[in-house]
Protein backbone atom coordinates (compact mmCIF):
# COMPACT_ATOMS: atom_id res chain seq x y z
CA UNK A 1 -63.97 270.33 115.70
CA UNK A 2 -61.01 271.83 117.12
CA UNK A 3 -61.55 274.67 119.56
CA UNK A 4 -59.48 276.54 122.22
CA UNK A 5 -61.43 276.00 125.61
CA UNK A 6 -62.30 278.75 126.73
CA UNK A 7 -61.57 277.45 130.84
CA UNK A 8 -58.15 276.66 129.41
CA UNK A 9 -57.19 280.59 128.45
CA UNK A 10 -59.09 281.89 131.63
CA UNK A 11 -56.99 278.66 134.07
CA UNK A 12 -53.62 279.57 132.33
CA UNK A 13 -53.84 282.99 132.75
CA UNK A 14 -55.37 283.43 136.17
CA UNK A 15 -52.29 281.22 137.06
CA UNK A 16 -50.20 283.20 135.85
CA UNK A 17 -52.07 286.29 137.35
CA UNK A 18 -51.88 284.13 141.33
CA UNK A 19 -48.04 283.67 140.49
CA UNK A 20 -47.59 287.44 140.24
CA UNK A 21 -45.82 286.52 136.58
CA UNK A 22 -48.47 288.89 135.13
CA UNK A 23 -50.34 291.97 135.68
CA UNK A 24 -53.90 291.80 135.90
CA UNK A 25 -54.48 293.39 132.57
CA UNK A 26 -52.48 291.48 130.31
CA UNK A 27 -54.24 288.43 132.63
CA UNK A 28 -57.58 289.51 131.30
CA UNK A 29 -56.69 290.14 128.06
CA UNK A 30 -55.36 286.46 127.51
CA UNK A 31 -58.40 284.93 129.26
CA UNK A 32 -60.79 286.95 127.14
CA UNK A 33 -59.21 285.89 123.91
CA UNK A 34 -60.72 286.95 120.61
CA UNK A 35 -64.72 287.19 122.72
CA UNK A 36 -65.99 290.88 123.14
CA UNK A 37 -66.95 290.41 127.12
CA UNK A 38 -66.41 287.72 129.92
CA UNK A 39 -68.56 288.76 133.19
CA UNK A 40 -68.98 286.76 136.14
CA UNK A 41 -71.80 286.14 138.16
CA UNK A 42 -71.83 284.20 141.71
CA UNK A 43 -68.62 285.35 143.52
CA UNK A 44 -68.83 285.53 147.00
CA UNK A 45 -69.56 288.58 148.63
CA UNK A 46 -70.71 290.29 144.95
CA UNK A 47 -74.51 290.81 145.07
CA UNK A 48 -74.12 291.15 141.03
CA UNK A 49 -72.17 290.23 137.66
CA UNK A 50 -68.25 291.45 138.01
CA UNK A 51 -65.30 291.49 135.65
CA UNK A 52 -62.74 288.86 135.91
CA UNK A 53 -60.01 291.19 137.35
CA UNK A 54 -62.44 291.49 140.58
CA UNK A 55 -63.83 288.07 140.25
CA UNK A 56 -59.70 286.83 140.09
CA UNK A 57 -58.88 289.13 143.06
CA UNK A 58 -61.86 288.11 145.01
CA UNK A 59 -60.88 284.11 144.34
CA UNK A 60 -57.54 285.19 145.87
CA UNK A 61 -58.67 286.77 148.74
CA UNK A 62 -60.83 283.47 149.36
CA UNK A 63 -57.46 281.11 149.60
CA UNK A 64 -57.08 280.75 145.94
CA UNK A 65 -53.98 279.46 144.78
CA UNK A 66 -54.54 277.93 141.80
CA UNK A 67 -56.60 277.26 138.80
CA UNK A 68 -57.63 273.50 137.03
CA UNK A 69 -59.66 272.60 134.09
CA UNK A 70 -62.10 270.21 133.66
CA UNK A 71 -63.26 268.92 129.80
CA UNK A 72 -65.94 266.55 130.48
CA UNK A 73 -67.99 264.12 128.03
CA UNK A 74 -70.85 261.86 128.54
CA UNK A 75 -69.88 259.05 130.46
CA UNK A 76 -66.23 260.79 131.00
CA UNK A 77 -66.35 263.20 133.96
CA UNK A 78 -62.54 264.21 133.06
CA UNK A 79 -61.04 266.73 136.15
CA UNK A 80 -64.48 267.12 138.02
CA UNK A 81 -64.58 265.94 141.50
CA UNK A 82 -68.30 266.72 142.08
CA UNK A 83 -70.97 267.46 143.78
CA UNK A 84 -73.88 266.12 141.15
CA UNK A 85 -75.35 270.00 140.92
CA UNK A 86 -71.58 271.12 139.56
CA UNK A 87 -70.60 268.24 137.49
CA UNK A 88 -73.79 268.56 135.69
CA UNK A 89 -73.64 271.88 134.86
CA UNK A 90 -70.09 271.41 133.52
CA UNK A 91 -71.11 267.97 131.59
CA UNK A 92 -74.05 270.22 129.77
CA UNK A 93 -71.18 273.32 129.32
CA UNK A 94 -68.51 270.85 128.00
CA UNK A 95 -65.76 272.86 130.15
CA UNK A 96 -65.80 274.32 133.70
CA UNK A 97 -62.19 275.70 135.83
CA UNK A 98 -61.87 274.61 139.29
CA UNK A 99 -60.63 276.66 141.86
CA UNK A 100 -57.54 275.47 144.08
CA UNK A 101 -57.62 276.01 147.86
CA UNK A 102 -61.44 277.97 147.42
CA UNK A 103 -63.93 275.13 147.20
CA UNK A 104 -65.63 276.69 143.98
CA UNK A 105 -65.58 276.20 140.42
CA UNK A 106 -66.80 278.08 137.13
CA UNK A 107 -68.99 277.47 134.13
CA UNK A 108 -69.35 279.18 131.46
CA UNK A 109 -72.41 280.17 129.71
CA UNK A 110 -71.43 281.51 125.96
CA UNK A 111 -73.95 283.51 123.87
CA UNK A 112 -73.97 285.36 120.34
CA UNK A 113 -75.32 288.93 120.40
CA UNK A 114 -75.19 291.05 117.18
CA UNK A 115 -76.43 291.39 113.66
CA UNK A 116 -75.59 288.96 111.23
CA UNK A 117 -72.05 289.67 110.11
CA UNK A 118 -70.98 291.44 112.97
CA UNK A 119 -71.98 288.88 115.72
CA UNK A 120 -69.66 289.19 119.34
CA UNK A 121 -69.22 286.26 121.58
CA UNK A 122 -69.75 287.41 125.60
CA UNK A 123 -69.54 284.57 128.09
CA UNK A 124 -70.85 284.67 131.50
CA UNK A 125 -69.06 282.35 134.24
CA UNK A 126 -71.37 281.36 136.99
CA UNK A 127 -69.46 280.74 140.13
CA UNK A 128 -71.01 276.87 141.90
CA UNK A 129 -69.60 274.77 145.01
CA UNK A 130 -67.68 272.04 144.50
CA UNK A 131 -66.07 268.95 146.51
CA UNK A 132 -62.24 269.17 147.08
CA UNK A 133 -60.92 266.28 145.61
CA UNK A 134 -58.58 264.37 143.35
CA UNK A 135 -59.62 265.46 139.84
CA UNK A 136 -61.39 262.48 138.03
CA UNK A 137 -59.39 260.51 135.12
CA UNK A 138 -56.26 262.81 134.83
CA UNK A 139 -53.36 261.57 133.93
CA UNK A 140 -49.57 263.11 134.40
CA UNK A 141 -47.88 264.90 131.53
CA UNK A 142 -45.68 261.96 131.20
CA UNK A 143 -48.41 260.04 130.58
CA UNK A 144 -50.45 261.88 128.50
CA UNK A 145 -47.61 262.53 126.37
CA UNK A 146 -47.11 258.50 125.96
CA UNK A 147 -51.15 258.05 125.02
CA UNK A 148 -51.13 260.98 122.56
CA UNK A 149 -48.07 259.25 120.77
CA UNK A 150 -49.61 256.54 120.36
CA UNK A 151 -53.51 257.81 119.51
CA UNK A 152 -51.95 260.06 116.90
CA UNK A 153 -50.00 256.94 115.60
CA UNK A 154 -53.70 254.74 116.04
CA UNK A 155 -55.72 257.41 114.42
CA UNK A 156 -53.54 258.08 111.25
CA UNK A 157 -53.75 254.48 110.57
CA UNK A 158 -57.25 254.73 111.44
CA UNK A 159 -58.37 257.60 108.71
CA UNK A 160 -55.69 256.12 105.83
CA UNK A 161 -58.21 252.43 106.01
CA UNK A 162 -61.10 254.50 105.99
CA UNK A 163 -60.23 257.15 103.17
CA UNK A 164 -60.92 260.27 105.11
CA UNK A 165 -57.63 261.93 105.52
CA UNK A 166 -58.95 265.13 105.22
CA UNK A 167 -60.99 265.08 101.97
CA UNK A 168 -64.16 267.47 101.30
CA UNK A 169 -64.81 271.20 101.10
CA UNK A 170 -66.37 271.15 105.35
CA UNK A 171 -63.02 269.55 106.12
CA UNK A 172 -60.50 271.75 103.83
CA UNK A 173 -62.13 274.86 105.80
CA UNK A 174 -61.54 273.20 108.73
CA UNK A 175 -58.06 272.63 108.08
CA UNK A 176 -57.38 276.00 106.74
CA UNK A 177 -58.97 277.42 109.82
CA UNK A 178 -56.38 275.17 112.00
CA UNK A 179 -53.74 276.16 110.26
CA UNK A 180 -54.19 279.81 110.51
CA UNK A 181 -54.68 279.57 113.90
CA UNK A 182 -51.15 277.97 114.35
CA UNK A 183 -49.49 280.83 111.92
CA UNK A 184 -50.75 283.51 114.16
CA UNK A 185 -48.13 282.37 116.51
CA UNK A 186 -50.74 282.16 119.43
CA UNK A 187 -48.75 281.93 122.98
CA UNK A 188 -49.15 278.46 124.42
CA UNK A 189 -50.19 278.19 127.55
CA UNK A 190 -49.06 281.44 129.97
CA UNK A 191 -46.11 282.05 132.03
CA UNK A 192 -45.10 279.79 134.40
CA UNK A 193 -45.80 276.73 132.83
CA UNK A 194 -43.13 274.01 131.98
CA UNK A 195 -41.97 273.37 128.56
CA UNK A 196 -43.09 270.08 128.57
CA UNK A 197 -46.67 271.42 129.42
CA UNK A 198 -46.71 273.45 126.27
CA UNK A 199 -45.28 270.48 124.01
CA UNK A 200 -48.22 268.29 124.86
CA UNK A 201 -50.60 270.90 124.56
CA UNK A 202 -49.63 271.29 121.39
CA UNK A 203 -49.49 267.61 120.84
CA UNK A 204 -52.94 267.48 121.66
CA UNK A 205 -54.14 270.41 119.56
CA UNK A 206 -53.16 268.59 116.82
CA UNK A 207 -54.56 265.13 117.97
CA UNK A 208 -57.72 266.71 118.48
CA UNK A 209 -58.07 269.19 115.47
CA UNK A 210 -57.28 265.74 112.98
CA UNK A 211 -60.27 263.79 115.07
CA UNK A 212 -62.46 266.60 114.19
CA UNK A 213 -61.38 267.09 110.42
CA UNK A 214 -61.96 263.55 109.93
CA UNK A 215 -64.93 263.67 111.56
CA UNK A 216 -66.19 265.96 108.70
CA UNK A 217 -64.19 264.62 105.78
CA UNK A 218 -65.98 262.64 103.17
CA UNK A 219 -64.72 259.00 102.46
CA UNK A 220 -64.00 258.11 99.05
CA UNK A 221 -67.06 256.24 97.95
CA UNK A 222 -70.57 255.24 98.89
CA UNK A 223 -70.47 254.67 102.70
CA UNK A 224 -73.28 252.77 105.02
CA UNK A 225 -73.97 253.89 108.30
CA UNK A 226 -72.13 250.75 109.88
CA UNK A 227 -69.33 252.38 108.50
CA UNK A 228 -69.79 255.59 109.78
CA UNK A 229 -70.20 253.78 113.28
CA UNK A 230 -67.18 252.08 112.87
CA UNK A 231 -65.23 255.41 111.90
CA UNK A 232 -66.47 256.88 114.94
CA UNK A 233 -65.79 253.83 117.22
CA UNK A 234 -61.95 254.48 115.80
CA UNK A 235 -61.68 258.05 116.14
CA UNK A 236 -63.34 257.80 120.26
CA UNK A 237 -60.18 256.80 122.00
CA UNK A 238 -58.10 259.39 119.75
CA UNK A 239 -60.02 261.88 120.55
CA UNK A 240 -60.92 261.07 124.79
CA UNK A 241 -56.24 260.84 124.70
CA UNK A 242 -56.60 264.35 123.21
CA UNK A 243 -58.88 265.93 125.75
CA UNK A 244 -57.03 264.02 128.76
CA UNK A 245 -54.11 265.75 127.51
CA UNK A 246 -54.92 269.10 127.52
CA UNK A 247 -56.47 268.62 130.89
CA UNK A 248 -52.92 267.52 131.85
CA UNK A 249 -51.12 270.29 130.21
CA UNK A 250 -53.70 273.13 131.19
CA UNK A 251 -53.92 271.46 135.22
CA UNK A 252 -49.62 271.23 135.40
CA UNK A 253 -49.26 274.28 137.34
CA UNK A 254 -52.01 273.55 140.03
CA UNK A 255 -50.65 269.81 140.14
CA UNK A 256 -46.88 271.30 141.15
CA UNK A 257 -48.12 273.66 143.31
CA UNK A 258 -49.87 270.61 144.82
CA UNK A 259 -46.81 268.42 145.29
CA UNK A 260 -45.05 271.56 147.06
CA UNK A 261 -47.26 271.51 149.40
CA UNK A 262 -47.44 267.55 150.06
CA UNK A 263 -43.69 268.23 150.84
């Protein structure tokens, strides 16, 4: 289902925050999102949990100078550049940011705490070690831009054969959900970012919240489980061009400042 990441928010904004385009505040507040609490735990020279404006300032003082994402899946380690210990925990969290010019990376650890009804979302990011290194299986913007044309092109072709364009009560909640999302006029992205950045983040947003609607729509008619193989060998590569592209869009800042300072 379609879902902001969560390493996308805090990597945008603590860009922005390193770039002096925002104050650490309003940097906070865009990481943190609609969750009640983000603490993090693991930052050197902290013998306990801190908030992310010290964690942020702390990664500063340690020579960072920028922030990437990484969205792995099984068999997909997308933007992780190891060691074993920090890919894993990132393959088991789905997400983890990567820290430019620091040699560390964070992973989130998200838990519900409430009654029913009233239930908060705090997430915890444990700081790890990890290898300096070209991220794995990113592509540019350019690039991403051309797969996503042509996934979104593959997968609406896709779901029309199949008779799951969106059909079913799971999927029309999921849709509505998407859709108010998009009216709330969320900001794209954070200062500092280039338009084109935004556009194919928004590109994939859409790529990705169709894989997952179809992924709960129900087909018109009885349907076998070969078919319900074959849907999801169809909707794979749509949705693997989706998550490649946010990693592109998300990682476009860090991969500038990178070619500045290859010149």
């Amino acid at each position: 289902m379609w879902e902001e990441p969560r390493v996308g928010r805090l990597a945008a904004w603590g860009n922005a925050l390193l770039a002096g385009l925002v104050s650490p505040d309003d940097a906070v507040t865009g990481a943190v999102g609609d969750d009640a609490a983000h603490r993090v735990v693991g930052v050197p020279g902290e013998p306990g949990p801190v908030g992310l404006t010290l964690a942020l300032g702390r990664l500063r003082a340690l020579g960072a100078v920028g922030l990437r994402i990484a969205l792995p899946a099984p068999g997909h380690p997308l933007g992780l550049s190891g060691p074993p210990e920090f890919n894993e925990a990132a393959l088991v969290a789905g997400e983890a940011v990567v820290v430019v010019g620091a040699a560390l990376g964070l992973v989130p650890e998200v838990s519900q705490v409430g009654p029913p009804g009233d239930v908060l979302t705090e997430v915890v990011w444990r700081v790890r070690e990890v290898r300096q290194g070209p991220p794995a299986d990113v592509p540019s913007l350019g690039e991403a831009e051309r797969e996503l044309g042509q996934a979104l092109r593959d997968a609406t072709e896709a779901l029309t054969l199949l008779d799951v364009a969106g059909s079913g009560p799971v999927a029309d909640a999921a849709l509505a959900a998407y859709r108010a999302r998009m009216e709330r006029g969320r900001q794209v992205l954070a200062p500092g970012y280039p338009p084109r950045a935004a556009r194919v983040l928004e590109l994939a947003d859409r790529v990705a919240a169709l894989v997952g609607i179809a992924e709960v729509s129900e087909p018109v008619g009885a349907v076998s489980a070969a078919e319900i193989a074959h849907r999801d060998a169809l909707l794979r590569p749509v949705e693997r061009a989706a998550r490649r592209a946010r990693v592109a869009s998300y990682n476009a800042y860090a991969e500038e400042l990178e070619r500045q300072r290859a010149d």
